[in-house]
Protein backbone atom coordinates (compact mmCIF):
# COMPACT_ATOMS: atom_id res chain seq x y z
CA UNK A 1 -29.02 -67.05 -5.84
CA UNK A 2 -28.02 -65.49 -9.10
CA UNK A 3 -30.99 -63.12 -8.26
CA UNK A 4 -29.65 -61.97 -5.22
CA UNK A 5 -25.73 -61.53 -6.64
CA UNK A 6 -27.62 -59.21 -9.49
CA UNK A 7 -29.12 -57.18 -7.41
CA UNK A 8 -26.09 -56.93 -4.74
CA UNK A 9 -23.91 -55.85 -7.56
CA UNK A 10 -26.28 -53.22 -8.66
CA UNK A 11 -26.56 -51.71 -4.86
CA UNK A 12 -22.50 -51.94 -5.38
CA UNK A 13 -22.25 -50.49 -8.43
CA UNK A 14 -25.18 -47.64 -7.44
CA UNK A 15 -23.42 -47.16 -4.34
CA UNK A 16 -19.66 -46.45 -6.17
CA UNK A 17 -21.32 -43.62 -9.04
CA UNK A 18 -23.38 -42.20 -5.98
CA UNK A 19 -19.48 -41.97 -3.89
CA UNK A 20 -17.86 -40.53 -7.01
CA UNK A 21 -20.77 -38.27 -7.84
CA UNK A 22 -20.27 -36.60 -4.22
CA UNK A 23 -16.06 -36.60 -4.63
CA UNK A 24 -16.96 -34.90 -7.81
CA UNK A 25 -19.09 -32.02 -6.33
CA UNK A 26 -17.32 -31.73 -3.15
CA UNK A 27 -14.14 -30.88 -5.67
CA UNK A 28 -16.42 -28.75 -8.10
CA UNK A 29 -17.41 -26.61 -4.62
CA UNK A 30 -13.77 -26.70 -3.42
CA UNK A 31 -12.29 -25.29 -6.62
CA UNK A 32 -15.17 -23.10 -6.90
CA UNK A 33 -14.54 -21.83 -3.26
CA UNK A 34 -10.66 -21.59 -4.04
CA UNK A 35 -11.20 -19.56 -7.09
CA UNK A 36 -13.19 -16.98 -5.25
CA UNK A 37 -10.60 -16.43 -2.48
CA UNK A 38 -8.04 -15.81 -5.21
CA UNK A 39 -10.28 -13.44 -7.24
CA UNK A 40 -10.76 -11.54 -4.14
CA UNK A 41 -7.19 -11.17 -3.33
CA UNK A 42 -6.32 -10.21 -7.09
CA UNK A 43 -8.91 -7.44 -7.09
CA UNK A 44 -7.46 -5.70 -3.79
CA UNK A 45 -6.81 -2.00 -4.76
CA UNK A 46 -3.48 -0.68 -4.99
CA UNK A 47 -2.33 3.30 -5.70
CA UNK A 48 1.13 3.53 -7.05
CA UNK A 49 2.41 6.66 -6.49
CA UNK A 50 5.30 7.21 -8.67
CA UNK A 51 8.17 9.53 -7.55
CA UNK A 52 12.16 10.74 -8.94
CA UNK A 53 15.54 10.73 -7.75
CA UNK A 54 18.91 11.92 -8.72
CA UNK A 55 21.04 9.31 -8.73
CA UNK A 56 25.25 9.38 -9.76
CA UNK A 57 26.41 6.49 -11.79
CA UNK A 58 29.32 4.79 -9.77
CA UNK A 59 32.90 4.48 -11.45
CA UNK A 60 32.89 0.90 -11.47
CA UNK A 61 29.17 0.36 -12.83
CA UNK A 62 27.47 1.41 -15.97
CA UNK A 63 24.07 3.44 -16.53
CA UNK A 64 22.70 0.18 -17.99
CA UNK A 65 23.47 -1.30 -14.31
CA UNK A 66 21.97 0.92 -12.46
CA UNK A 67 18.80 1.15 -14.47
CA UNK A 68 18.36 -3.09 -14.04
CA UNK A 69 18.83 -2.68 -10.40
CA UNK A 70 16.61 0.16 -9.76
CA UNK A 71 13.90 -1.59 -11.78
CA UNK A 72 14.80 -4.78 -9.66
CA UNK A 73 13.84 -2.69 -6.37
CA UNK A 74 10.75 -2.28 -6.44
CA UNK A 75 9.93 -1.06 -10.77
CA UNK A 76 9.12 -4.83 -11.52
CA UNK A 77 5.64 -4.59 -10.00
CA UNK A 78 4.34 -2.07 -11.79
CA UNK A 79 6.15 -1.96 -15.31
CA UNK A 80 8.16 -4.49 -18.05
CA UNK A 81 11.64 -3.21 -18.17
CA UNK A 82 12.16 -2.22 -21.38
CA UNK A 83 9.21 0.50 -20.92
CA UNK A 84 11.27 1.24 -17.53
CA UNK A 85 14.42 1.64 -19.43
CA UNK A 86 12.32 3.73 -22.38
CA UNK A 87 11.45 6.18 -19.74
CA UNK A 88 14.82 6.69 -18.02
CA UNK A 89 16.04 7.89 -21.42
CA UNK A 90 13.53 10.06 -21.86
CA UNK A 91 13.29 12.22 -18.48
CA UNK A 92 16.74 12.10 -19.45
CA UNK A 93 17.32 13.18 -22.81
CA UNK A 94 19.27 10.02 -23.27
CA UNK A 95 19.33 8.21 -27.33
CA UNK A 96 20.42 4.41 -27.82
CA UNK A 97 22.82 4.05 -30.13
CA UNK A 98 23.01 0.68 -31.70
CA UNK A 99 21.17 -1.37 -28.49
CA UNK A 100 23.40 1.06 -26.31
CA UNK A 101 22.87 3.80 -24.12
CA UNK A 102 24.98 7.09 -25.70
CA UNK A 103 28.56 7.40 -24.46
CA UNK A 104 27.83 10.64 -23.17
CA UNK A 105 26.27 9.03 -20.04
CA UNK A 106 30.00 7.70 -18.17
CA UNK A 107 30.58 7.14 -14.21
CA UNK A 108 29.98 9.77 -12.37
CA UNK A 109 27.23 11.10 -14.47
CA UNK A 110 24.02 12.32 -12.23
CA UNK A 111 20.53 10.71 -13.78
CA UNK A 112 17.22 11.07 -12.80
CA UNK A 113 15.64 7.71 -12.58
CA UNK A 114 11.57 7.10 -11.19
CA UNK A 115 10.67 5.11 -8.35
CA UNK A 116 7.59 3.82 -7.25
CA UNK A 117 5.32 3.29 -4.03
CA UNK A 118 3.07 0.62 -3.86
CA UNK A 119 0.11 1.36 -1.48
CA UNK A 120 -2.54 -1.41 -0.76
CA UNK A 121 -6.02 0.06 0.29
């Protein structure tokens, strides 16, 4: 009898690693599968197209306001905002004084800020 309990135990125990060994690869293929779908969806071609407008600063906003919420329409995607930001001051011929935009820039005051289009292929 002890024979046959051996032996059952075995089948048992050959049984359990031969389940977990096909959980394992079924998971393995699954993740494996997964990861291909997402590759394929991060490598779909996009051509930003990058254009300007003039826009006024209104009276109860700063140019510092309207620079965050032009980058938060859309800029985001395709740059960090500090380079954003960098840029605006350049096209126009805008310095930071101490962290700060210069005074010279007050409501009212026309800017030329870039947009961008985002065009999947």
């Amino acid at each position: 009898m002890s024979h046959r309990r051996t032996s059952r135990r075995k089948r048992q125990l050959q049984l359990r690693i031969r389940m977990l060994l096909l959980t394992l690869a079924v998971l393995i293929m699954s993740g494996v599968a997964f990861g291909g779908i997402r590759s394929m969806a991060s490598t779909e071609k996009k051509i930003v197209e990058k254009y300007y407008t003039s826009v006024t600063v209104p009276f109860d906003e700063t140019l510092e306001d309207v620079i965050r919420e032009r980058f938060l329409s859309g800029a985001e995607e395709v740059t960090e905002y500090s380079s954003y930001r960098r840029e605006v001051l350049s096209i126009n011929h805008l310095e930071e004084v101490g962290g700060e935009i210069a005074p010279q820039v007050t409501p009212g005051t026309s800017v030329i800020l870039p947009y961008y289009m985002i065009i999947p292929q």
